[in-house]
C-alpha atoms as a PDB file:
ATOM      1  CA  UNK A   1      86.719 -25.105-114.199  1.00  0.00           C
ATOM      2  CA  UNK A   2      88.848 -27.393-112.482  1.00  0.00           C
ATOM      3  CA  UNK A   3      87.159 -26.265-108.971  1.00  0.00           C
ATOM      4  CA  UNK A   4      84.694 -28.700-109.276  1.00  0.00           C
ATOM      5  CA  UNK A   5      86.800 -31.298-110.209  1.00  0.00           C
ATOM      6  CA  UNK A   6      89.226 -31.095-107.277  1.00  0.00           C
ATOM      7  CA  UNK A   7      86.369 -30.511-104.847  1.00  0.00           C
ATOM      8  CA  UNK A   8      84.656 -33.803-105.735  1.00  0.00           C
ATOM      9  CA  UNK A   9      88.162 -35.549-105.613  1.00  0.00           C
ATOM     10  CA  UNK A  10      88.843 -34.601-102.454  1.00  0.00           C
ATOM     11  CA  UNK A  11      85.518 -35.778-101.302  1.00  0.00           C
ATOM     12  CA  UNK A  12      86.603 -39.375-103.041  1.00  0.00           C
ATOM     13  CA  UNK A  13      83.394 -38.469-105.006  1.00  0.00           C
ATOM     14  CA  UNK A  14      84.069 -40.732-107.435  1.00  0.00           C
ATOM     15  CA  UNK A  15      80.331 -41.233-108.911  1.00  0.00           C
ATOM     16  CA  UNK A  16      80.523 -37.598-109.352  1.00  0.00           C
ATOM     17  CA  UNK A  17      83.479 -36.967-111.196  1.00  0.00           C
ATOM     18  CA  UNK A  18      83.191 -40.251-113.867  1.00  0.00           C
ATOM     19  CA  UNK A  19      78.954 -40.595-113.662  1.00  0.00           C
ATOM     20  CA  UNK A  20      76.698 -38.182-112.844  1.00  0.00           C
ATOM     21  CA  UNK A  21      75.698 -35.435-115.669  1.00  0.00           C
ATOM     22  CA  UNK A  22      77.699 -32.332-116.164  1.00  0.00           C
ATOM     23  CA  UNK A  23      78.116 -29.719-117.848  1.00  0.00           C
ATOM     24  CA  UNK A  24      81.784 -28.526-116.637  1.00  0.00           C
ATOM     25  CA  UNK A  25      84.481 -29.158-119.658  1.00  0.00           C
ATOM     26  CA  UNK A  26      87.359 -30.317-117.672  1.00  0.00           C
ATOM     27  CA  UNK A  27      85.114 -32.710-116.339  1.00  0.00           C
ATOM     28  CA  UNK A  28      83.575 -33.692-119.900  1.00  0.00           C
ATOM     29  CA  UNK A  29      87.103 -34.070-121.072  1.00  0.00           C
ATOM     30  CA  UNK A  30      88.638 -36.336-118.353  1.00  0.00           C
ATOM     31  CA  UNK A  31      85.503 -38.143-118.703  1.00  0.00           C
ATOM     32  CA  UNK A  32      86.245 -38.509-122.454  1.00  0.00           C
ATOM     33  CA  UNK A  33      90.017 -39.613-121.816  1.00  0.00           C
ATOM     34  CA  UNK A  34      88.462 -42.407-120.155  1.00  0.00           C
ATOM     35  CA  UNK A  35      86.393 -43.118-123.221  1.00  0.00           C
ATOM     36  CA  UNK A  36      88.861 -42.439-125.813  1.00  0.00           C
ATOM     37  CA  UNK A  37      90.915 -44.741-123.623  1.00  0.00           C
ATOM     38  CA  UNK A  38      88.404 -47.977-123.720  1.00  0.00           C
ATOM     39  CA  UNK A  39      87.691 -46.958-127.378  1.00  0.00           C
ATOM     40  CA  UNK A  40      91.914 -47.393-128.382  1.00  0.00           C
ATOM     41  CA  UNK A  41      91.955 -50.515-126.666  1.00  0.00           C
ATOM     42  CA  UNK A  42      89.499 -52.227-128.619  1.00  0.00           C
ATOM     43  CA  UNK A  43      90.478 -50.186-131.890  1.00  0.00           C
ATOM     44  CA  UNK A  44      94.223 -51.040-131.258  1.00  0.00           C
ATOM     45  CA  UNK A  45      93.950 -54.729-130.323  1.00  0.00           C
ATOM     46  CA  UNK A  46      91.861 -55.297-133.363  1.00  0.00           C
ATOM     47  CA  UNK A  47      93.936 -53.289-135.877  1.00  0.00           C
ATOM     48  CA  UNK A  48      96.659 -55.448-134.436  1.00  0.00           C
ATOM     49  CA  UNK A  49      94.557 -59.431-134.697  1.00  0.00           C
ATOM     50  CA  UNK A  50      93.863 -58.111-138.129  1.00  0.00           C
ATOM     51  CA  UNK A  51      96.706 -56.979-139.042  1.00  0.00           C
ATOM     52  CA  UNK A  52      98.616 -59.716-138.120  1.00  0.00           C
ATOM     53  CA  UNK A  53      96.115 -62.415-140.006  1.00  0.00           C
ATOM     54  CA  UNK A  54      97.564 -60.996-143.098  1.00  0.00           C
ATOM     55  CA  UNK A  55      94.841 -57.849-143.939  1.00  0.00           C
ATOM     56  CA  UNK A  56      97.091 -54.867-145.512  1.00  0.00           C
ATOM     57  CA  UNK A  57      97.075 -52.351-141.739  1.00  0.00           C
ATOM     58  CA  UNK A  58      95.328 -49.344-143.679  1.00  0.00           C
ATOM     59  CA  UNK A  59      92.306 -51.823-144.242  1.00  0.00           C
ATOM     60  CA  UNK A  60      92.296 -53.359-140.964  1.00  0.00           C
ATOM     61  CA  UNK A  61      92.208 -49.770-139.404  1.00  0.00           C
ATOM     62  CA  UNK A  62      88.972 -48.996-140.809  1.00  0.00           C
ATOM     63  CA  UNK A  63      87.566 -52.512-139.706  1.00  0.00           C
ATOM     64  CA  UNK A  64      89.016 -52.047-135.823  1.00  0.00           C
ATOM     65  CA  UNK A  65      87.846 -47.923-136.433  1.00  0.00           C
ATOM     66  CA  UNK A  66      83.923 -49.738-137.087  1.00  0.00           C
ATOM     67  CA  UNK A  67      84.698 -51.099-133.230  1.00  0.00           C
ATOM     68  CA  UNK A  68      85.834 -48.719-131.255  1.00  0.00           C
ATOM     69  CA  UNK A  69      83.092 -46.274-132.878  1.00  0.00           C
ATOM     70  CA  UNK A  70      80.540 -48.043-131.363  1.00  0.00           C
ATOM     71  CA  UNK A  71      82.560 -48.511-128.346  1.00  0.00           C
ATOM     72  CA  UNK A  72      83.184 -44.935-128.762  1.00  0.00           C
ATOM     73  CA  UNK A  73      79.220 -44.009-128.583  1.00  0.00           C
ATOM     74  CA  UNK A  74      77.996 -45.867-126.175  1.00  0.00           C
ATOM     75  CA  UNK A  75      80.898 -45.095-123.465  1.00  0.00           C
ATOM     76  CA  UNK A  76      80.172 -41.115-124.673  1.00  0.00           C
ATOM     77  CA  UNK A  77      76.468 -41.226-124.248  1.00  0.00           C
ATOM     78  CA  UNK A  78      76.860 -43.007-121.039  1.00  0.00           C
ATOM     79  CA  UNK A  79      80.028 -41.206-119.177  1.00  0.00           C
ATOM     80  CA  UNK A  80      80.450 -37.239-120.770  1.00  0.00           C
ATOM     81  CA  UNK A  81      77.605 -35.700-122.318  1.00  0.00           C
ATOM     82  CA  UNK A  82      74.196 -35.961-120.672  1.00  0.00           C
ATOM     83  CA  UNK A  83      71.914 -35.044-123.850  1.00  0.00           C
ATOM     84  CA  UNK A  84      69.317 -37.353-123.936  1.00  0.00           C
ATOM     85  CA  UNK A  85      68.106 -38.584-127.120  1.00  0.00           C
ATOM     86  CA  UNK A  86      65.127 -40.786-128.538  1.00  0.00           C
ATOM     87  CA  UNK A  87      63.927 -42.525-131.979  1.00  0.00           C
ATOM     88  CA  UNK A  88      64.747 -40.553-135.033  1.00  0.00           C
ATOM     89  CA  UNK A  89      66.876 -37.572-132.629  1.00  0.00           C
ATOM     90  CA  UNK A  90      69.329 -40.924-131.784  1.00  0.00           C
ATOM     91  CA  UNK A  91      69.328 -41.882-135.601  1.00  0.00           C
ATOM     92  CA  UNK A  92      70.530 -38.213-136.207  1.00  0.00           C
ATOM     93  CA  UNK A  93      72.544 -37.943-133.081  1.00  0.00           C
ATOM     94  CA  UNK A  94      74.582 -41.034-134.384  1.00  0.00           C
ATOM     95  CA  UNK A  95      74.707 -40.365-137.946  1.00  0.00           C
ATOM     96  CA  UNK A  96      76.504 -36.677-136.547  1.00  0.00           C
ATOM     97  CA  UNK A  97      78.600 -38.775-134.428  1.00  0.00           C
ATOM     98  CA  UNK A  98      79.950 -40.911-137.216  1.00  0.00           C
ATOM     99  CA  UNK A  99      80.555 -38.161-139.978  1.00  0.00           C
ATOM    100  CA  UNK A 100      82.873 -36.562-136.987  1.00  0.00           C
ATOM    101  CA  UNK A 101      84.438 -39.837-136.244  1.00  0.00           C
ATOM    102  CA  UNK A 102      84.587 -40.618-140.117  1.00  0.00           C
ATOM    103  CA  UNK A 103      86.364 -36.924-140.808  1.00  0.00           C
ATOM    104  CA  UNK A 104      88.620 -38.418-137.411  1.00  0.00           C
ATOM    105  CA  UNK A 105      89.615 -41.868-139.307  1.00  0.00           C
ATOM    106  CA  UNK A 106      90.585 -39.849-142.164  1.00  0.00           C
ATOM    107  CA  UNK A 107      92.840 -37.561-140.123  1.00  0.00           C
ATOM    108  CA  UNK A 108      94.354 -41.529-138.299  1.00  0.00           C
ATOM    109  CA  UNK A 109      94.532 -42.927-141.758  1.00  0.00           C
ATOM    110  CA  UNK A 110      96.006 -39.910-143.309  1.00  0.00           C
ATOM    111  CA  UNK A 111      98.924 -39.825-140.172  1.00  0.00           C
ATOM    112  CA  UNK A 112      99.584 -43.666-140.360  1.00  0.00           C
ATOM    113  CA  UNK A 113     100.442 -43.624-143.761  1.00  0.00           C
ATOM    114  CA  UNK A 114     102.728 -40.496-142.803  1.00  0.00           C
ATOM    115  CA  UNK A 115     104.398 -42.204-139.962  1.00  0.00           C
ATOM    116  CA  UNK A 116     104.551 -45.449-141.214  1.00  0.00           C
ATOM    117  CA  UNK A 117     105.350 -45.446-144.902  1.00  0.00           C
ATOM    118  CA  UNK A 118     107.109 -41.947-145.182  1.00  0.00           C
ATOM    119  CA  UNK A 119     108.958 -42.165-142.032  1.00  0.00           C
ATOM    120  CA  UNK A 120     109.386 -45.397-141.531  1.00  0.00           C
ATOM    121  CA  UNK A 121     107.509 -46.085-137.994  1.00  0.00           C
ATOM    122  CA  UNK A 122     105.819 -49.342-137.610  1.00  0.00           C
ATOM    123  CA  UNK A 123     101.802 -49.356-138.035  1.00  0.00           C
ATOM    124  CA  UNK A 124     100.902 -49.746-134.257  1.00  0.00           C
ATOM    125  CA  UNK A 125     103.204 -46.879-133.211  1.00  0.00           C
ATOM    126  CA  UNK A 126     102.361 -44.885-135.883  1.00  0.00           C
ATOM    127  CA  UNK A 127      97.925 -46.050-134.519  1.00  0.00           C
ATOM    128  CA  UNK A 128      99.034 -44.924-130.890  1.00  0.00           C
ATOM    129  CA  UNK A 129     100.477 -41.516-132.518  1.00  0.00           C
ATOM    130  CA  UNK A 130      97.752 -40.736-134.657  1.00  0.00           C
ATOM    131  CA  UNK A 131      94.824 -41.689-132.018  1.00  0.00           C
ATOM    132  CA  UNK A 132      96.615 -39.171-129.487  1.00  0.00           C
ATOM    133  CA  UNK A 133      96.299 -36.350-132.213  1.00  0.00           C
ATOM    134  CA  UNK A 134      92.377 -37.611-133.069  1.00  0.00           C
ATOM    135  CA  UNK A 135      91.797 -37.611-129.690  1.00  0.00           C
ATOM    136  CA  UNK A 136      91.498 -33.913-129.309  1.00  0.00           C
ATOM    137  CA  UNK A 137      89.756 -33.464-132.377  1.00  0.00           C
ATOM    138  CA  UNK A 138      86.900 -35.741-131.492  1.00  0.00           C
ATOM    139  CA  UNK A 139      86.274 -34.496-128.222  1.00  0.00           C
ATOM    140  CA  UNK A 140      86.144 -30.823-129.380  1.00  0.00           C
ATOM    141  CA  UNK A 141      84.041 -31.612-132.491  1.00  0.00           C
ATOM    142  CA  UNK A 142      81.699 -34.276-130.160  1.00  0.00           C
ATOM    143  CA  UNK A 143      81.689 -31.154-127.724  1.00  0.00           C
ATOM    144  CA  UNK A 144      81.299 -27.943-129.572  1.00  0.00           C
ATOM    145  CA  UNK A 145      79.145 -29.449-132.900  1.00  0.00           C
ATOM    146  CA  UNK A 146      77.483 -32.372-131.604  1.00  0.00           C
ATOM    147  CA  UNK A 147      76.504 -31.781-128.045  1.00  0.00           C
ATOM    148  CA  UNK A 148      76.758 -28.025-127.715  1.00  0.00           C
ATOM    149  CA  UNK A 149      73.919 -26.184-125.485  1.00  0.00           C
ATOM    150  CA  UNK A 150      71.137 -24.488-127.613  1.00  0.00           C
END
């Protein structure tokens, strides 16, 4: 598994290791840290604008959650899995995508209220802790559910 991986980094292959469809794991995944990586960014800076503007942070998580889902898709479809999907397949495809995702925010929700109001973390630690654990169930779910070969 990580054969591939090593062999394309020591040819500096970078198109191969971030673009070009595959269907090695290792390679899906540090694809998807990647992802998961552009996804916090915009998920954490708006939890964080909203936040601060006076919205109560369990409410502004689902709003910045809305933005890095689609940030989410887009960057997955693109970069890790190479399943190509038109019209009413896409609809379905996405609709998949979001329950996961949805089932995910519950999960961040459900570990920022932990952190933060029974342990007493602040809300953008408690984000960066949660999305680490999420992390590994999206990919997995995205992976073995969503994009698995028939």
């Amino acid at each position: 598994m990580l054969k591939k991986f090593f062999e394309l980094l020591k040819k500096g292959d970078i198109k191969g290791i971030m673009l070009e469809p595959t269907e090695d794991s290792f390679l899906q995944f540090f694809r998807y840290i990647f992802v998961g990586g552009a996804s916090f960014v915009t998920d954490y800076v708006l939890l964080f604008v909203i936040t601060e503007i006076g919205i109560h942070y369990l409410v502004s998580g689902v709003f910045s959650f809305i933005a890095g889902l689609c940030v989410n898709y887009a960057l997955t479809k693109l970069l890790v899995f190479s399943k190509k999907t038109t019209g009413a397949e896409k609809a379905k495809e996405f609709s998949a995508f979001a329950i996961i995702a949805v089932l995910g925010l519950g999960i961040t929700e459900g570990l920022m209220w932990l952190f933060t109001e029974k342990l007493g973390g602040h809300y953008m630690v408690s984000k960066a802790a949660a999305a680490i654990i999420v992390l590994f169930w999206n990919f997995f779910m995205k992976k073995f559910l969503l994009y698995r070969k028939k």
